[in-house]
N, C-alpha and C. Protein backbone atom coordinates (compact mmCIF):
# COMPACT_ATOMS: atom_id res chain seq x y z
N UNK A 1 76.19 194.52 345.11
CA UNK A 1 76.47 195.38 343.97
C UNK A 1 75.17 195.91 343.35
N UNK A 2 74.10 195.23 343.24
CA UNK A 2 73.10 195.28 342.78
C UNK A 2 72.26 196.20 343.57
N UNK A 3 72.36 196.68 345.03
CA UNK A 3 71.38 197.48 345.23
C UNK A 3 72.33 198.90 345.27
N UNK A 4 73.09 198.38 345.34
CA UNK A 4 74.21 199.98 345.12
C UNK A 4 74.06 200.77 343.81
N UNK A 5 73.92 200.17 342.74
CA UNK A 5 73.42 200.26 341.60
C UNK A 5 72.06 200.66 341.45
N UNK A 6 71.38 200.69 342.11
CA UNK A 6 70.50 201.10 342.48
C UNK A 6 70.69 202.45 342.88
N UNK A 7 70.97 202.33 344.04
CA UNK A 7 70.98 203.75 345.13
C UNK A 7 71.67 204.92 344.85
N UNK A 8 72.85 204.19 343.97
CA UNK A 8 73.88 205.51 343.45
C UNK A 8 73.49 206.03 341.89
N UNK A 9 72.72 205.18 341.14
CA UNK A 9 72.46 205.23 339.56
C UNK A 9 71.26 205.66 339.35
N UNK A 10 70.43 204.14 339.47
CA UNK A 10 69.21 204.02 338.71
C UNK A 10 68.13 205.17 339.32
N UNK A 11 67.87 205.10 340.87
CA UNK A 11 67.06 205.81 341.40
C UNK A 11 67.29 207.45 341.60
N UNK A 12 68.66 207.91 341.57
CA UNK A 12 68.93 208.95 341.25
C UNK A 12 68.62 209.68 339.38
N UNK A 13 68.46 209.06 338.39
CA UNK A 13 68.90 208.83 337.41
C UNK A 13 66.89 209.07 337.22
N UNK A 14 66.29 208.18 337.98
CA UNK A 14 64.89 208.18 338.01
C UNK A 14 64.34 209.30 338.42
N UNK A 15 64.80 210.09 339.48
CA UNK A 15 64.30 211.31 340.11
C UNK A 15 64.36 212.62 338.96
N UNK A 16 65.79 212.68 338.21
CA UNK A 16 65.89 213.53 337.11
C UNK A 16 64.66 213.59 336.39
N UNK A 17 64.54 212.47 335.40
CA UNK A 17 63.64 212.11 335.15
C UNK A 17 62.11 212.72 335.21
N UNK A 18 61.66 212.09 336.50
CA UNK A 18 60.67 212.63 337.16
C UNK A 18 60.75 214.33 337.24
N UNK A 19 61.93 214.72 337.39
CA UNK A 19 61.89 216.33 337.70
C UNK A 19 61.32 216.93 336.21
N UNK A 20 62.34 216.49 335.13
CA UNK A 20 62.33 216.85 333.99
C UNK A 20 60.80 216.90 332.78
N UNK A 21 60.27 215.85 333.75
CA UNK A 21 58.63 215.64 333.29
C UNK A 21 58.05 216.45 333.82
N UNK A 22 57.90 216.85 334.77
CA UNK A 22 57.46 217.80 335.59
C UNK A 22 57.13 219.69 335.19
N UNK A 23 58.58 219.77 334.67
CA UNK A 23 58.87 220.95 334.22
C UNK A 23 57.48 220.82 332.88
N UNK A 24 58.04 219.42 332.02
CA UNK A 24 57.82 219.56 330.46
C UNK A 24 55.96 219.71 331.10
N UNK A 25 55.24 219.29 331.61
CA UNK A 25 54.30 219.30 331.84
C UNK A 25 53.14 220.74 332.80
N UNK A 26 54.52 221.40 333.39
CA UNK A 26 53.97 222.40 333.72
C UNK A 26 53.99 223.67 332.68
N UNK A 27 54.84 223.06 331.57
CA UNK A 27 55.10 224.04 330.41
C UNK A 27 53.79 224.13 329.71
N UNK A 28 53.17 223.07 329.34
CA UNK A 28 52.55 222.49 328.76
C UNK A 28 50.75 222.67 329.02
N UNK A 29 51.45 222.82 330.47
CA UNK A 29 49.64 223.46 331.51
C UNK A 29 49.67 225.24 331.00
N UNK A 30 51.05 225.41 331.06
CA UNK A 30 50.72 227.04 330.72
C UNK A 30 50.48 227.40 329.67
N UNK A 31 50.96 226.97 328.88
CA UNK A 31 50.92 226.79 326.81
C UNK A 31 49.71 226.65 326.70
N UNK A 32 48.99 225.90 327.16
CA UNK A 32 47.18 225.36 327.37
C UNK A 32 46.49 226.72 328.14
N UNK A 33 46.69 227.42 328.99
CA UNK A 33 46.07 228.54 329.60
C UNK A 33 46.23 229.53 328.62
N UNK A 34 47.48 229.92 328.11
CA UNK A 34 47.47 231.21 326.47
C UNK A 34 47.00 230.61 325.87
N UNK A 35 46.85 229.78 325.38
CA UNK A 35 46.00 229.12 324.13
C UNK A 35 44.69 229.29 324.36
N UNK A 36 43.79 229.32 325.51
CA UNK A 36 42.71 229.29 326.00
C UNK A 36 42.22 230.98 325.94
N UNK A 37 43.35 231.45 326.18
CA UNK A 37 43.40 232.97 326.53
C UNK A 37 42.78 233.93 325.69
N UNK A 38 43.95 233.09 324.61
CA UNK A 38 43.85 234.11 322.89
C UNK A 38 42.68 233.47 322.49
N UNK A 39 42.08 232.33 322.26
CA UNK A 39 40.64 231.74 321.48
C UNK A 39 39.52 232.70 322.52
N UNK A 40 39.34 233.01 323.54
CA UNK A 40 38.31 234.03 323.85
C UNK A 40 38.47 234.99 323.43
N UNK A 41 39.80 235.65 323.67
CA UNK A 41 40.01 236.77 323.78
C UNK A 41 39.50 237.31 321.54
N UNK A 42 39.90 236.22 321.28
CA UNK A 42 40.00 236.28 319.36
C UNK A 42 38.03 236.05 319.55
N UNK A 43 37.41 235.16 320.32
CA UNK A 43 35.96 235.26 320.05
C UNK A 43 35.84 236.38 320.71
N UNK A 44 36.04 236.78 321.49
CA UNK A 44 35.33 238.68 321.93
C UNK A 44 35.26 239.00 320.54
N UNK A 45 36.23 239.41 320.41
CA UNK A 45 36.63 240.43 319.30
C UNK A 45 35.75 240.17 317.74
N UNK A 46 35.70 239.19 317.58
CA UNK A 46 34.76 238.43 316.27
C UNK A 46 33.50 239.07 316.72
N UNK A 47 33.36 238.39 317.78
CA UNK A 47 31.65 238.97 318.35
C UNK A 47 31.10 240.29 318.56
N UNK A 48 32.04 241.11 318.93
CA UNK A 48 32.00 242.86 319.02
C UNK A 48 32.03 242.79 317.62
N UNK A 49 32.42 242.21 316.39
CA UNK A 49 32.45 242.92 315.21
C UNK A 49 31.33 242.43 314.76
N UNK A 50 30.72 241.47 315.01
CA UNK A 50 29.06 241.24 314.30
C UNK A 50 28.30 241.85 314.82
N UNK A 51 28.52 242.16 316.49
CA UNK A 51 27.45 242.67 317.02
C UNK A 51 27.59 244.05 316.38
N UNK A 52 28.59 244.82 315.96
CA UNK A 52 28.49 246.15 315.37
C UNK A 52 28.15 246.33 314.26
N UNK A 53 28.51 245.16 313.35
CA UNK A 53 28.06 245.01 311.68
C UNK A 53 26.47 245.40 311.90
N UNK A 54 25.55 244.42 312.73
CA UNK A 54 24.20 244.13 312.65
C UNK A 54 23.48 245.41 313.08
N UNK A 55 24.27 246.38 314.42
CA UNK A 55 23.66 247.48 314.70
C UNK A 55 24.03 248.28 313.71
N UNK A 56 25.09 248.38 312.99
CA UNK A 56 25.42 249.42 311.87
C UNK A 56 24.30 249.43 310.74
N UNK A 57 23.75 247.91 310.28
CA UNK A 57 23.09 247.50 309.26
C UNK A 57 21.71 248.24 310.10
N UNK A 58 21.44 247.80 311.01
CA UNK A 58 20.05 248.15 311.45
C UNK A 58 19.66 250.05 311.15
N UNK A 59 20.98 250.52 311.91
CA UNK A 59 20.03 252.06 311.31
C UNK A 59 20.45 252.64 310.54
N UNK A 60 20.73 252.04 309.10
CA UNK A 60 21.06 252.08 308.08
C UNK A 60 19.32 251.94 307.31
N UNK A 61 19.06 250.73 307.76
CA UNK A 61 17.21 250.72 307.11
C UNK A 61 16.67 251.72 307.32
N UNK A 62 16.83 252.30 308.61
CA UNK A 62 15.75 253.40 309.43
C UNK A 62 15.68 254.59 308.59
């Protein structure tokens, strides 16, 4: 009874499981790649605006 319980339940029951982690974790790898995406993509953009502030300021003295 006990390894049937096994074979028909637990280890089937385990594989879900395993699938279902799988998914949550490949979600989780991609969520992490946009997240990575937008923080450069948001420092470009910061950085093009200082680098333009400082050339704007510069021939402004001149």
């Amino acid at each position: 009874q006990r390894v049937n319980l096994f074979e028909k339940v637990k280890i089937p029951e385990c594989r879900e499981n395993i699938r279902v982690i799988k998914i949550f974790l490949g979600d989780q790898q991609t969520a992490a790649v946009v997240r990575g995406k937008l923080a450069k993509r948001r420092t470009a953009v910061y950085e093009n605006a200082v680098r333009g502030a400082v050339e704007e300021a510069g021939t402004e003295q001149r």
